[in-house]
PDB file of N, CA and C in Angstrom:
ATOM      1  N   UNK A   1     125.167  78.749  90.278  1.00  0.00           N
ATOM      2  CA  UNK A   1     124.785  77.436  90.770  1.00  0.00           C
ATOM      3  C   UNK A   1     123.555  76.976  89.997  1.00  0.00           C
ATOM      4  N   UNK A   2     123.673  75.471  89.766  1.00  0.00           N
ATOM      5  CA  UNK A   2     122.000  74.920  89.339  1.00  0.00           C
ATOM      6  C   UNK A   2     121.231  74.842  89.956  1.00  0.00           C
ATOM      7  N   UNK A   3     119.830  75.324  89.242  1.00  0.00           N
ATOM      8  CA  UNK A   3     118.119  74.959  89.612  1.00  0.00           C
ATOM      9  C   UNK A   3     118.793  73.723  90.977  1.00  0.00           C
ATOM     10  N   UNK A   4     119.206  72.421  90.284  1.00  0.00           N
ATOM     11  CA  UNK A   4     119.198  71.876  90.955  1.00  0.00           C
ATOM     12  C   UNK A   4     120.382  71.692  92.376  1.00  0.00           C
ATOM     13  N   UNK A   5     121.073  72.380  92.130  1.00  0.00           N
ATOM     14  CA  UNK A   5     121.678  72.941  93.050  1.00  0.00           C
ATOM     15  C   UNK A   5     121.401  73.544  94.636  1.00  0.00           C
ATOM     16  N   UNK A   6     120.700  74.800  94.039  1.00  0.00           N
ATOM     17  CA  UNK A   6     119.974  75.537  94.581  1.00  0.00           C
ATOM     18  C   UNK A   6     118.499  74.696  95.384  1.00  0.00           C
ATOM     19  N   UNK A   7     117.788  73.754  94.813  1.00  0.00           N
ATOM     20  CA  UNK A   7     116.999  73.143  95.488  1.00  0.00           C
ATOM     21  C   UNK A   7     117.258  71.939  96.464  1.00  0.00           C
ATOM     22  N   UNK A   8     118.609  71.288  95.883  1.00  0.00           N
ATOM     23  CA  UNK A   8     119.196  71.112  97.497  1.00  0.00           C
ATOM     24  C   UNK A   8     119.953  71.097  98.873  1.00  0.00           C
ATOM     25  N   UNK A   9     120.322  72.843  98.565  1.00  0.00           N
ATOM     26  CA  UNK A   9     120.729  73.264  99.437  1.00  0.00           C
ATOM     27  C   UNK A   9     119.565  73.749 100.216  1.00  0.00           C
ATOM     28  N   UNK A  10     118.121  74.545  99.495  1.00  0.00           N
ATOM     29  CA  UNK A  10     117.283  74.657 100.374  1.00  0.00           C
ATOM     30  C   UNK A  10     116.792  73.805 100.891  1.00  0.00           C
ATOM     31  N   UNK A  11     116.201  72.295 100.384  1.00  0.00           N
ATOM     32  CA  UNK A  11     116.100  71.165 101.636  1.00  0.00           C
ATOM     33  C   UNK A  11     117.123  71.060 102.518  1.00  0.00           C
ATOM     34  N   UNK A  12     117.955  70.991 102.109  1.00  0.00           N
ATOM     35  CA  UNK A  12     119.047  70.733 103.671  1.00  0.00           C
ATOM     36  C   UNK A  12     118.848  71.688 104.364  1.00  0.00           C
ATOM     37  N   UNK A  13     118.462  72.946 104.054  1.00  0.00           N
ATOM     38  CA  UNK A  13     118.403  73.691 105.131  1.00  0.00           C
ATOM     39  C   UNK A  13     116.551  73.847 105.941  1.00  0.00           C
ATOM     40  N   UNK A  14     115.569  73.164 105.100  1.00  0.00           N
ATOM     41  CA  UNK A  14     114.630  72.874 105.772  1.00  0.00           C
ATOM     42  C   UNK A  14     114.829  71.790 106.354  1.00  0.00           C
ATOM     43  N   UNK A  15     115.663  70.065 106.581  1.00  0.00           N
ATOM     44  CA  UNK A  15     115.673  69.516 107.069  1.00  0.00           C
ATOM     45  C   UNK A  15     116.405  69.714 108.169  1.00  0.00           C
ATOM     46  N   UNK A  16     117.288  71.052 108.660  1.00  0.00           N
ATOM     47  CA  UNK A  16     117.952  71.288 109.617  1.00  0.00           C
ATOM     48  C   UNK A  16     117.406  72.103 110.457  1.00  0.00           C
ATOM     49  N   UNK A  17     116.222  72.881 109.323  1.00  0.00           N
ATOM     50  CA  UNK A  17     115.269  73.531 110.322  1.00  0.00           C
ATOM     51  C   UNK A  17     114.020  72.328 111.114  1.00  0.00           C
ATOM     52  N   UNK A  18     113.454  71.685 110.603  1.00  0.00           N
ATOM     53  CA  UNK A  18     113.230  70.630 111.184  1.00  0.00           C
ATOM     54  C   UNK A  18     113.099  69.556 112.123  1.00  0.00           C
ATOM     55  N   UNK A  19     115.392  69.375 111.731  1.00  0.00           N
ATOM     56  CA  UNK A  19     115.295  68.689 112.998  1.00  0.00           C
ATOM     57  C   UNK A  19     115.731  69.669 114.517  1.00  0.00           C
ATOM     58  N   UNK A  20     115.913  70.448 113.902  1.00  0.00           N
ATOM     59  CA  UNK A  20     116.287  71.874 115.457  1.00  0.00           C
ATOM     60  C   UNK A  20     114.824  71.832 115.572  1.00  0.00           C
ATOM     61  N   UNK A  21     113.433  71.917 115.142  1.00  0.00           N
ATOM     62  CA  UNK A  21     112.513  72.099 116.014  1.00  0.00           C
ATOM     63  C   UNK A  21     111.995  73.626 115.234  1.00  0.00           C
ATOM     64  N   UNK A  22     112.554  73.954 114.215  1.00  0.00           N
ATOM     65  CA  UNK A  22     112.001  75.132 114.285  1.00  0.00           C
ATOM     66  C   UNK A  22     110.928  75.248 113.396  1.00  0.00           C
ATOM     67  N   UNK A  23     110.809  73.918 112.891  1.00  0.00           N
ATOM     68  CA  UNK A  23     109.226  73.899 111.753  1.00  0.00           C
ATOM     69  C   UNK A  23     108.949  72.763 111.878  1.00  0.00           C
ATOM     70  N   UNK A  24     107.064  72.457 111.584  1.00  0.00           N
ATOM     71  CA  UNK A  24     106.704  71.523 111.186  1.00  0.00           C
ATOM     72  C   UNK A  24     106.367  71.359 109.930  1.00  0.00           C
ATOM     73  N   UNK A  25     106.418  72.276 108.989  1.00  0.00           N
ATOM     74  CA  UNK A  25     105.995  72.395 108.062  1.00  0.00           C
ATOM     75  C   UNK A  25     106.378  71.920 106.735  1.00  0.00           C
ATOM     76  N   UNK A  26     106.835  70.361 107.221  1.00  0.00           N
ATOM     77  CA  UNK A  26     107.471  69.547 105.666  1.00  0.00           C
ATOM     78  C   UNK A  26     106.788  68.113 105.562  1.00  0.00           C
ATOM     79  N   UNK A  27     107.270  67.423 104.875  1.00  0.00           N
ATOM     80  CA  UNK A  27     106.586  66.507 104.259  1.00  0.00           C
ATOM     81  C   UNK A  27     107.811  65.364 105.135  1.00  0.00           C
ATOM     82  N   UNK A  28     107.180  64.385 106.112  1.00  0.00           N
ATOM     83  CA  UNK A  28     108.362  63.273 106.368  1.00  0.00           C
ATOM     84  C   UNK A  28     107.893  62.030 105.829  1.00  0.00           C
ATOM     85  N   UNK A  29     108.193  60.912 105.370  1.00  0.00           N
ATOM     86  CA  UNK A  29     108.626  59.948 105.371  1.00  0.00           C
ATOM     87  C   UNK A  29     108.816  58.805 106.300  1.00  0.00           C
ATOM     88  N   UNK A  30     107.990  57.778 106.781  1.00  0.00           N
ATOM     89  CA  UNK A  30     108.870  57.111 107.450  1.00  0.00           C
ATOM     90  C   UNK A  30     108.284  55.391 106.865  1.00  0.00           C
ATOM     91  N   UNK A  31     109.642  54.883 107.051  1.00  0.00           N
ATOM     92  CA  UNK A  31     109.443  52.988 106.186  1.00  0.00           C
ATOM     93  C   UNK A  31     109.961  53.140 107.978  1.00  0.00           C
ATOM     94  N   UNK A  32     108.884  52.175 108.321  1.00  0.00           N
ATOM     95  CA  UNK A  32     108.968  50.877 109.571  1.00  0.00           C
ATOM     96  C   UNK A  32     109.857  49.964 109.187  1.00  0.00           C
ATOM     97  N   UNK A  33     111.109  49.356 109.284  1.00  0.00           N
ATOM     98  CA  UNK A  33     111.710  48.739 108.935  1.00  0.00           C
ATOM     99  C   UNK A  33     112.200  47.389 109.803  1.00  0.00           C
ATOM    100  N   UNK A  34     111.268  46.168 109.243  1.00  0.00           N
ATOM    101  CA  UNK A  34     110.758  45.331 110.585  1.00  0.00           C
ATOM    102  C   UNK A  34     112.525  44.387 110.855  1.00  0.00           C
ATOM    103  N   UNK A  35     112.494  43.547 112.102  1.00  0.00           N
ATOM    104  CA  UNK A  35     113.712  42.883 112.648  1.00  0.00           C
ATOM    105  C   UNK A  35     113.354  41.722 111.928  1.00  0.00           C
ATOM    106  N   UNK A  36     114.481  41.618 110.793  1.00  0.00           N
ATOM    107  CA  UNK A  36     114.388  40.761 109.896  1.00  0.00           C
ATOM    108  C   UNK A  36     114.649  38.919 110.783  1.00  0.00           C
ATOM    109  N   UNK A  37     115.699  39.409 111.676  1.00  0.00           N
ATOM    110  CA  UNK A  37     117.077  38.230 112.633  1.00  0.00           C
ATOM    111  C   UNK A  37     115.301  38.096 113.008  1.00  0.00           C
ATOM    112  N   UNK A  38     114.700  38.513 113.744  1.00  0.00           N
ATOM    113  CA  UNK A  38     113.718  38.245 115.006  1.00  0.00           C
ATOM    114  C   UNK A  38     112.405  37.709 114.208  1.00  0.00           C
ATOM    115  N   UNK A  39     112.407  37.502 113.034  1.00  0.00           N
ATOM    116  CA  UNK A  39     111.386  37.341 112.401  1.00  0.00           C
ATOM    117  C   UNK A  39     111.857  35.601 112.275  1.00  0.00           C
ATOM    118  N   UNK A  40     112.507  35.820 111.727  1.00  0.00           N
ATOM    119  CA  UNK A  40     113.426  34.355 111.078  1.00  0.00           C
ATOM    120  C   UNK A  40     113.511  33.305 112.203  1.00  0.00           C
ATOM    121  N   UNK A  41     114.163  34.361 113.249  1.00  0.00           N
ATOM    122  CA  UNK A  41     114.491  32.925 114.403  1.00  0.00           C
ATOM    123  C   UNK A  41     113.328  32.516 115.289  1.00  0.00           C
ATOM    124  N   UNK A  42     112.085  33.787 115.076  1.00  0.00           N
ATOM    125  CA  UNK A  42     110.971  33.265 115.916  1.00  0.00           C
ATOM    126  C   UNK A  42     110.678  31.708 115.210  1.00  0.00           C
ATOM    127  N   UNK A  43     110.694  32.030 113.392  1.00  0.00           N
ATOM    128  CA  UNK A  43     110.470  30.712 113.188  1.00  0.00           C
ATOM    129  C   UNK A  43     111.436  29.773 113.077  1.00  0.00           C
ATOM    130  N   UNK A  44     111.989  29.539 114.248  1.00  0.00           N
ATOM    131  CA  UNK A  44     113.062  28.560 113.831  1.00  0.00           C
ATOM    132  C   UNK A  44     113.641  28.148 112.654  1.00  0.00           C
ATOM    133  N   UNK A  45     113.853  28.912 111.784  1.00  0.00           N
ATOM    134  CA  UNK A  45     114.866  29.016 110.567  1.00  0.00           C
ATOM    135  C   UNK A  45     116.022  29.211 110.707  1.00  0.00           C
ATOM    136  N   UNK A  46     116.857  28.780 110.035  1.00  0.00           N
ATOM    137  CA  UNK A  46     118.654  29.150 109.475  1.00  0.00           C
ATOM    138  C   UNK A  46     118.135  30.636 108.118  1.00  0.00           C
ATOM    139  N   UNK A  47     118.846  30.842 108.564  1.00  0.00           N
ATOM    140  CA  UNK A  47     119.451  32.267 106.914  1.00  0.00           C
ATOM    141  C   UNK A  47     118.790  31.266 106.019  1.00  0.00           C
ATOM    142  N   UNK A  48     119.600  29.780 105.339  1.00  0.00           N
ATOM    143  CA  UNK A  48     119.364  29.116 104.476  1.00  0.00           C
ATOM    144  C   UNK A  48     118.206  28.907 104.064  1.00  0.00           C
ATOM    145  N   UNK A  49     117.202  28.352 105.305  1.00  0.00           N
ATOM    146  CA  UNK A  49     115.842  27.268 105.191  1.00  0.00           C
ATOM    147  C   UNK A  49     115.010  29.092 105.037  1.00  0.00           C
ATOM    148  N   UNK A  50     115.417  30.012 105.593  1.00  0.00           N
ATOM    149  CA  UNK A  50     114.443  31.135 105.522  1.00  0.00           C
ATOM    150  C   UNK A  50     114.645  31.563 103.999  1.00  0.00           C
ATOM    151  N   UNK A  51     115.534  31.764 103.454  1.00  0.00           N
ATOM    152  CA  UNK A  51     115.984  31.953 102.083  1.00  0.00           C
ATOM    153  C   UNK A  51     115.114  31.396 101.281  1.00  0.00           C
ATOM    154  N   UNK A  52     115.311  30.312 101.311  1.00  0.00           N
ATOM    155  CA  UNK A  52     114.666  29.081 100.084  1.00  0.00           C
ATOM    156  C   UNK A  52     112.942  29.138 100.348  1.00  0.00           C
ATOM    157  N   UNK A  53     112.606  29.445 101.881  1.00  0.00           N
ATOM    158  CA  UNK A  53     111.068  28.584 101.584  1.00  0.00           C
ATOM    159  C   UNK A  53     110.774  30.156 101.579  1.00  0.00           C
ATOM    160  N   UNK A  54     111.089  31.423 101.335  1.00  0.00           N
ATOM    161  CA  UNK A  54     110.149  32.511 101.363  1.00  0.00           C
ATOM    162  C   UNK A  54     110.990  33.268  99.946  1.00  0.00           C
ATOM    163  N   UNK A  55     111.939  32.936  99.351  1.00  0.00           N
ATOM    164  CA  UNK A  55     112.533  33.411  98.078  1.00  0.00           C
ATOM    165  C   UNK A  55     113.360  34.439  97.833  1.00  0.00           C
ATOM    166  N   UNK A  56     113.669  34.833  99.126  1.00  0.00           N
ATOM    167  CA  UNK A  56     114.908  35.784  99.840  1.00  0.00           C
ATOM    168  C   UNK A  56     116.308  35.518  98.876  1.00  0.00           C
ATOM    169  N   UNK A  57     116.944  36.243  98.484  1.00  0.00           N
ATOM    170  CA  UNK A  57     118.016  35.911  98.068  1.00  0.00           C
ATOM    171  C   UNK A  57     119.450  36.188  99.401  1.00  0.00           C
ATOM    172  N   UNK A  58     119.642  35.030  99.321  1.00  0.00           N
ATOM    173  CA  UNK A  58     120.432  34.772 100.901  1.00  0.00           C
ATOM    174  C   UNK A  58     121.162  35.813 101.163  1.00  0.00           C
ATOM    175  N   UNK A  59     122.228  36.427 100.277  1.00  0.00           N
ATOM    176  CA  UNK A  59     123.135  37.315 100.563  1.00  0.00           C
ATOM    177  C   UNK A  59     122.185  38.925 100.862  1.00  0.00           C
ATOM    178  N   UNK A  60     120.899  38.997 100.310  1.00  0.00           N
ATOM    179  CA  UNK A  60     120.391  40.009 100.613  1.00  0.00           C
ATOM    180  C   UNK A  60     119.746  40.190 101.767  1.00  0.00           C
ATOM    181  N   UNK A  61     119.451  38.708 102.495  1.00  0.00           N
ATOM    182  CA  UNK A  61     119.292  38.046 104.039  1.00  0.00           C
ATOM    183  C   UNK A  61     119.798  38.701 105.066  1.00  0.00           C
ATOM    184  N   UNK A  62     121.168  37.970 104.495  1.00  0.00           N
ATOM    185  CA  UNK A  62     122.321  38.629 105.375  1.00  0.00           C
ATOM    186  C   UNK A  62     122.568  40.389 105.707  1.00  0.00           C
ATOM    187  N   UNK A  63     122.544  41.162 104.440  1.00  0.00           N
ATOM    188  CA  UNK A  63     122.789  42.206 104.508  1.00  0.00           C
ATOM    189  C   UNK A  63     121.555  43.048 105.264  1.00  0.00           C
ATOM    190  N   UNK A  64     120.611  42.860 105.298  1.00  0.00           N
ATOM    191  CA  UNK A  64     119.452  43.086 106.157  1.00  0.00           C
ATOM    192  C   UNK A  64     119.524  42.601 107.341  1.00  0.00           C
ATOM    193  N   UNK A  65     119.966  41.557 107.658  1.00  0.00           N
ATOM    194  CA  UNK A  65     120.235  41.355 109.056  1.00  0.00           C
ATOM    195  C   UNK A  65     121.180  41.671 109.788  1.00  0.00           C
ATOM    196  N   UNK A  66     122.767  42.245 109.323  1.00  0.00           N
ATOM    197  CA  UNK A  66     123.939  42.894 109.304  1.00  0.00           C
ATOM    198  C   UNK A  66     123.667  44.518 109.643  1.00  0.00           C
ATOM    199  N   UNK A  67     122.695  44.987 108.892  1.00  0.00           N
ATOM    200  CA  UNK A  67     122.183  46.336 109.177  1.00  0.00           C
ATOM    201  C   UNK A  67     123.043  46.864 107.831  1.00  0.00           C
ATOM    202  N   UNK A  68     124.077  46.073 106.554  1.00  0.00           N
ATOM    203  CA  UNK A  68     124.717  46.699 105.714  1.00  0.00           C
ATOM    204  C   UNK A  68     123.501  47.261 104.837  1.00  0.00           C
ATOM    205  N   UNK A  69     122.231  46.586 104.558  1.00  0.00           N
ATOM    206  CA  UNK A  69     121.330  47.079 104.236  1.00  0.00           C
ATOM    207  C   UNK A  69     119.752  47.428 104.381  1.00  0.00           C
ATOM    208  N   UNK A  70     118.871  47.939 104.096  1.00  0.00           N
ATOM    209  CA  UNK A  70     117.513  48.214 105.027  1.00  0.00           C
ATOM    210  C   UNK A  70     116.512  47.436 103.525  1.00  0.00           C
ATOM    211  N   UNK A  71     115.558  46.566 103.937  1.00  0.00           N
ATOM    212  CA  UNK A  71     114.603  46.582 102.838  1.00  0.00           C
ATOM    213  C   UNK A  71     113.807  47.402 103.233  1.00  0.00           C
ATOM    214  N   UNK A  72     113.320  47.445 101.646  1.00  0.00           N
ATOM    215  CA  UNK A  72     112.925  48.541 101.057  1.00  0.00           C
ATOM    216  C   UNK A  72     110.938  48.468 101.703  1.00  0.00           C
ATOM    217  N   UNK A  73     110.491  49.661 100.917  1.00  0.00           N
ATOM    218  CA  UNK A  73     108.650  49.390 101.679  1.00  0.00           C
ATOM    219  C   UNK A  73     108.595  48.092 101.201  1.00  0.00           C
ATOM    220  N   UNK A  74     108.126  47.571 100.043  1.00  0.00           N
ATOM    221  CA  UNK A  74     107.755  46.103  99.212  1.00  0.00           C
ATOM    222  C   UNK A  74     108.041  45.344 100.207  1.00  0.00           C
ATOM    223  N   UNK A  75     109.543  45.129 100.347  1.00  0.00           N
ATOM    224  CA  UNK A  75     110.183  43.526 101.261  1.00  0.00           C
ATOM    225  C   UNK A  75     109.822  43.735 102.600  1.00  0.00           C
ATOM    226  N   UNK A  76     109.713  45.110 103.606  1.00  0.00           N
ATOM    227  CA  UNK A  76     109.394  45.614 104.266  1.00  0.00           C
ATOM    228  C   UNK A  76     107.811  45.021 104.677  1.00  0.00           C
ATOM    229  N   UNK A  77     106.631  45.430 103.711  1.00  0.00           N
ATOM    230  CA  UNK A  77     105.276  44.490 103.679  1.00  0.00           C
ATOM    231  C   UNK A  77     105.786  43.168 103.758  1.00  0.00           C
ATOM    232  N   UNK A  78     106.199  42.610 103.044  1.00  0.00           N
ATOM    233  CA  UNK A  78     106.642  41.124 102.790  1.00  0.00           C
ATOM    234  C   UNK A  78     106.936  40.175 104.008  1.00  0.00           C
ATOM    235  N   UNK A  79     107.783  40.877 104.159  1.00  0.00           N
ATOM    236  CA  UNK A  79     108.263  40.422 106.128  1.00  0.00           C
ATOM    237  C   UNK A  79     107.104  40.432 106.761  1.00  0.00           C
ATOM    238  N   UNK A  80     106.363  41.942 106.711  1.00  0.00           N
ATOM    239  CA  UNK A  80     105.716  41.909 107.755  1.00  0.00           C
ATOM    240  C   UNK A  80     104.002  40.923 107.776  1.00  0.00           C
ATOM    241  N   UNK A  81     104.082  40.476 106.588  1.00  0.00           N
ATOM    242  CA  UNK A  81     103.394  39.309 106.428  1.00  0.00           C
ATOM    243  C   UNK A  81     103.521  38.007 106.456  1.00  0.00           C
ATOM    244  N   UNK A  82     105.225  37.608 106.115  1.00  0.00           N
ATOM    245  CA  UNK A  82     105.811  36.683 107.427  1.00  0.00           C
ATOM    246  C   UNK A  82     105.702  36.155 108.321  1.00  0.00           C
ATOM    247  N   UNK A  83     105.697  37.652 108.974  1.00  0.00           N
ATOM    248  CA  UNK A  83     105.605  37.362 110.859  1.00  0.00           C
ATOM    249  C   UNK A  83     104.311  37.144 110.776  1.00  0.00           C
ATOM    250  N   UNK A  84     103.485  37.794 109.943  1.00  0.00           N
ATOM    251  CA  UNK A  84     102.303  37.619 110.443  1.00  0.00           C
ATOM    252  C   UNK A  84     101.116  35.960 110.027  1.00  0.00           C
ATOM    253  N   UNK A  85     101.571  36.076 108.931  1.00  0.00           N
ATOM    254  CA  UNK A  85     100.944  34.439 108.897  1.00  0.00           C
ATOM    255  C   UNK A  85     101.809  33.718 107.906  1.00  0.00           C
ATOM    256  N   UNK A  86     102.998  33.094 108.527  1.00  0.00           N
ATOM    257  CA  UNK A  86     104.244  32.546 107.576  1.00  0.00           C
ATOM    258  C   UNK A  86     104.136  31.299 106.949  1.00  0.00           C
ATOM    259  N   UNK A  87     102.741  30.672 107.775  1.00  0.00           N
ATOM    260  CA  UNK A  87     102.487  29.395 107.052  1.00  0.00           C
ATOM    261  C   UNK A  87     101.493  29.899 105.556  1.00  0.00           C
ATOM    262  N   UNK A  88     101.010  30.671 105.648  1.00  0.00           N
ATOM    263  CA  UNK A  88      99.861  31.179 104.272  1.00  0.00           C
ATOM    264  C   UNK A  88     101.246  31.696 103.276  1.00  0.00           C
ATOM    265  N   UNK A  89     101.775  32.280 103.997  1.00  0.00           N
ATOM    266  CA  UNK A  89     102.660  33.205 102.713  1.00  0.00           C
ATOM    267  C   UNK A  89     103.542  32.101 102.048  1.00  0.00           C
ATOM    268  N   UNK A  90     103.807  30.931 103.350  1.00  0.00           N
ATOM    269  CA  UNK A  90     104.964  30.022 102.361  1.00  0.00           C
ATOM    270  C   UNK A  90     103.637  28.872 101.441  1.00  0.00           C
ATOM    271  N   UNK A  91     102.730  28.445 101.837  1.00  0.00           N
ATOM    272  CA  UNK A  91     101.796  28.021 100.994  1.00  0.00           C
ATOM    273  C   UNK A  91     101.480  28.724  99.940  1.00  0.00           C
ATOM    274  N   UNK A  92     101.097  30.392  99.943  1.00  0.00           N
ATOM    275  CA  UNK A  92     101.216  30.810  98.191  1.00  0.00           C
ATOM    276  C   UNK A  92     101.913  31.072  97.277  1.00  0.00           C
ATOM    277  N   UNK A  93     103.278  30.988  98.086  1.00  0.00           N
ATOM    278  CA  UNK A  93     104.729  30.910  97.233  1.00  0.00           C
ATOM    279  C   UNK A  93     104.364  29.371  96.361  1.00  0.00           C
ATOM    280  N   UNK A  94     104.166  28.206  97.001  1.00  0.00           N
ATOM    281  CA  UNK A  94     104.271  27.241  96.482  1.00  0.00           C
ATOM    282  C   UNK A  94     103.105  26.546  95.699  1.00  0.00           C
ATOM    283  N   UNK A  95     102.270  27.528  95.489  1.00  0.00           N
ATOM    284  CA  UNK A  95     100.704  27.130  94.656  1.00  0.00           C
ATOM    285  C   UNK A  95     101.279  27.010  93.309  1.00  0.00           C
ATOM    286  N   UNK A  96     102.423  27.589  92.963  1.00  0.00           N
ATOM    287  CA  UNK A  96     102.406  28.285  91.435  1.00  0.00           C
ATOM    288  C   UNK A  96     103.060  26.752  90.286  1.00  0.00           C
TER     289      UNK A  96
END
């Protein structure tokens, strides 16, 4: 078997030790992955009008709001600066 082989069969078997509880002793990961739908409709947006005034590419909208896909950390911040002050973020989109 390969190096690399061999190194991930031993993660899988530390991530199974893991999630049974029988170690803490790994490195996790976690992306907060904010409610894209709940972001959008707080501001009374369509898919469309949210698309265009924040630079979303619509179909990647959708798939984030579908759950077919998760954004990533980057779009992840992005959103979550959105929600958080959506009139500043769509004003420095449009300085340029």
């Amino acid at each position: 078997m390969s190096k690399f082989g061999q190194d991930l069969l031993e993660s899988l078997g530390q991530a199974v030790a893991y999630a049974k509880g029988e170690t803490t002793d790994v490195r996790v990961t976690v992306i907060q992955v904010p409610d894209v739908r709940a972001i959008r409709e707080n501001l009374h947006l369509s898919q469309s009008e949210f698309s265009d005034a924040y630079g979303i590419p619509l179909g990647t909208l959708k798939a984030w709001e579908q759950g077919r896909r998760n954004p990533d950390r980057t779009a992840s911040s992005y959103l979550r600066a959105i929600a958080g002050a959506p009139s500043d973020v769509r004003n420095a989109l449009h300085l340029a």
